[in-house]
Protein backbone atom coordinates (compact mmCIF):
# COMPACT_ATOMS: atom_id res chain seq x y z
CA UNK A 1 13.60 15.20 16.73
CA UNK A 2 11.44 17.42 19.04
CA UNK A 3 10.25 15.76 21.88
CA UNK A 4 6.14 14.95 21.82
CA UNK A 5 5.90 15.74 18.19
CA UNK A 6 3.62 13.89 15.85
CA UNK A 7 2.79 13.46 12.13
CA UNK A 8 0.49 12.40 9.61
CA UNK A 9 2.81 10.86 7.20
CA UNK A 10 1.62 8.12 6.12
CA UNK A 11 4.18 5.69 5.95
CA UNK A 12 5.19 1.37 5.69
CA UNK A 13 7.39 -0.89 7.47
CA UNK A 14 9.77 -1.11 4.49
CA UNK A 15 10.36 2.94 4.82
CA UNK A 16 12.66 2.27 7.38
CA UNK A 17 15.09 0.58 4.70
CA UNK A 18 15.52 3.48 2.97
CA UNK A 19 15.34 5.92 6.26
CA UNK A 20 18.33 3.48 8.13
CA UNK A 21 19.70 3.56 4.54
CA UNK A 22 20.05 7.45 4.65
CA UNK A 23 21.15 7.54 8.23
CA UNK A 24 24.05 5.76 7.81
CA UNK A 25 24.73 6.59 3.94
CA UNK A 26 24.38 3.14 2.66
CA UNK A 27 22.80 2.47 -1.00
CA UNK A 28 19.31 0.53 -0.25
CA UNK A 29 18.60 -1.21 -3.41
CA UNK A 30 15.47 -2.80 -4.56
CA UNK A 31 13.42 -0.81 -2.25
CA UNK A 32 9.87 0.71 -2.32
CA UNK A 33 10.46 2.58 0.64
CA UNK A 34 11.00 6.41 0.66
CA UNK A 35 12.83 8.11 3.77
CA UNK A 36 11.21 9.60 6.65
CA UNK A 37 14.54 11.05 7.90
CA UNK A 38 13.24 14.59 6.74
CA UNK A 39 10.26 14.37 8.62
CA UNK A 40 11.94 12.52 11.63
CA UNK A 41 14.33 15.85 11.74
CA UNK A 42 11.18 18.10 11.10
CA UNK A 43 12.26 19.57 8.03
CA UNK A 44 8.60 18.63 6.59
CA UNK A 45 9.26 20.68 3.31
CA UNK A 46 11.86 18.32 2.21
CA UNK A 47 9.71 14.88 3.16
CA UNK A 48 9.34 12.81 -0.52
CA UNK A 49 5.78 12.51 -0.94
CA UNK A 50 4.21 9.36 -2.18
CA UNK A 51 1.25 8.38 -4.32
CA UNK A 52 0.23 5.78 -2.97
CA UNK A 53 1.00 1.94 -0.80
CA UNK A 54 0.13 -1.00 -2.41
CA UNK A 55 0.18 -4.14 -0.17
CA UNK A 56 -0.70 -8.20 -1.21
CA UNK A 57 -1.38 -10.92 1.40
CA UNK A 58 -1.34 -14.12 -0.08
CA UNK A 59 -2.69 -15.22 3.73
CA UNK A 60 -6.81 -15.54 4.07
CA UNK A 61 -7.66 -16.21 0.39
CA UNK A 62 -5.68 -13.80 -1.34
CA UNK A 63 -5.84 -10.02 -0.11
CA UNK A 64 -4.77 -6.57 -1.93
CA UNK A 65 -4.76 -3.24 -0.09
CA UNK A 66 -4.32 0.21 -1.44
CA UNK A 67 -4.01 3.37 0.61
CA UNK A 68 -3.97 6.49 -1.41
CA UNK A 69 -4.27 9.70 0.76
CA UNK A 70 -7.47 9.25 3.03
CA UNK A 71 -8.54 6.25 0.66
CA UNK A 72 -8.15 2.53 1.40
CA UNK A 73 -8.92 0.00 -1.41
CA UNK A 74 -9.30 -3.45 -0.39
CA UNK A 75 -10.24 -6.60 -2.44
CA UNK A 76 -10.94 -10.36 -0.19
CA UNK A 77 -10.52 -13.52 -1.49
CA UNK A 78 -9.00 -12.84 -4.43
CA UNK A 79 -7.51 -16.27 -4.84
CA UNK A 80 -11.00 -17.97 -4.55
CA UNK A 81 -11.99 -15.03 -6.87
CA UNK A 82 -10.13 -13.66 -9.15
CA UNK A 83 -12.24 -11.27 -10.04
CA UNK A 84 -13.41 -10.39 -6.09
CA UNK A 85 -14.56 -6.46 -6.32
CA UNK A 86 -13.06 -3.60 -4.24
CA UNK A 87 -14.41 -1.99 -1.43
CA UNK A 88 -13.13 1.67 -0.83
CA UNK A 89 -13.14 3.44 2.37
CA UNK A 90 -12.84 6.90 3.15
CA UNK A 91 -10.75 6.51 6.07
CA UNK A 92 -10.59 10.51 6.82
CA UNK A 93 -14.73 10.24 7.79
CA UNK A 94 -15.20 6.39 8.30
CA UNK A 95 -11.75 5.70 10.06
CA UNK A 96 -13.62 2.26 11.64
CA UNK A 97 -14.48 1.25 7.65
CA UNK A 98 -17.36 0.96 8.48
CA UNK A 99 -18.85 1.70 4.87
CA UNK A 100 -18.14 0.57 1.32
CA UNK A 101 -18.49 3.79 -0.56
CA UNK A 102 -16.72 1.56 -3.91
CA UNK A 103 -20.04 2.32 -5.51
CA UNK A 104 -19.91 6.23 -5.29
CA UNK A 105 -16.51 6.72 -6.42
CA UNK A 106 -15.84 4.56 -9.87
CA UNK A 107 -12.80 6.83 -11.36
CA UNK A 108 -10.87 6.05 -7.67
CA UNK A 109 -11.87 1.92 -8.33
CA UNK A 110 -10.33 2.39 -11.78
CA UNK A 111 -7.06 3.77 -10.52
CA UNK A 112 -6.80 1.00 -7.89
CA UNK A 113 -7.27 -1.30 -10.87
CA UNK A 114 -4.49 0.31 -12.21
CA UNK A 115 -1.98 0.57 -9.92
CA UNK A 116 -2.67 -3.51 -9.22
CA UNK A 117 -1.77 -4.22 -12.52
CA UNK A 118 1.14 -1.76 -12.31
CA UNK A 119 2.37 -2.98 -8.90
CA UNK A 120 1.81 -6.80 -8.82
CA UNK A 121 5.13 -9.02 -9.50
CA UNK A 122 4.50 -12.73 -9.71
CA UNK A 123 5.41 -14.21 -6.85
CA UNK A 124 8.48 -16.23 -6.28
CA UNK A 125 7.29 -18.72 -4.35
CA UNK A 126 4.21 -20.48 -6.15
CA UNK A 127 1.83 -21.07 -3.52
CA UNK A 128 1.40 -17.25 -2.38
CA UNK A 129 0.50 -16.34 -6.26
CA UNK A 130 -2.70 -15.44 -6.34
CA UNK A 131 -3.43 -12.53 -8.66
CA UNK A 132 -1.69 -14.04 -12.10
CA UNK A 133 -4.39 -16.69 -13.41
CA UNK A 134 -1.30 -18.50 -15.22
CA UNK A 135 0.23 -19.32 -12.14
CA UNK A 136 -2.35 -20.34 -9.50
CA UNK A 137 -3.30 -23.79 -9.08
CA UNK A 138 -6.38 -24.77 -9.85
């Protein structure tokens, strides 16, 4: 790595599974990390992009969190409400979130919908289930 250099991947703490993973030329199974060892060695070209990260906290009522290039989706509460709405901030001009701009982009709330669905596994311990109306206490 060059000394003082920076990027802008965007990237999660289980990343560095796959990028230790690489490094030493182990298999890392049942990961959703990709490895930053291309960017980490500059070669930039060769860095696996991704889509998107899609996070749940079963902590504070239930939380979901998408980032998707300069978007962040982010629903509160969810367990108290299952059907608690997004907010969506456009972290490239409102870095602070600052403002809910959900309203103004419905096709980008409709593909955080989707990736939810896509992206949520039931949880295997029953108390942090929150998203999967069959499983949460009521």
């Amino acid at each position: 790595m060059k000394a003082n250099s920076v990027s802008d991947l965007i990237s999660v703490q289980f990343d560095m599974m796959a990028t230790f993973a690489e490094i030493s030329g182990a298999k890392a199974n049942n990961t959703d990390g990709i490895s930053l060892l291309p960017t980490l060695l500059g070669n930039i070209k060769a860095q696996k992009p991704r889509e998107y990260i899609y996070f749940e906290y079963p902590e504070n009522g239930g939380q979901v969190a998408i980032r998707m290039g300069n978007w962040k989706g982010l629903r509160l509460n969810v367990r108290k409400n299952i059907d608690s709405p997004w907010m969506l901030f456009n972290l490239k001009d409102d870095f602070a979130e600052t403002t809910d701009v959900s309203a103004q982009q419905p096709e980008i709330i409709a593909k955080f919908k989707l990736i939810q669905t896509k992206e949520h596994q039931n949880s295997h311990i029953n108390d942090w289930e929150f998203l999967n109306s069959k499983m949460v206490k009521k």
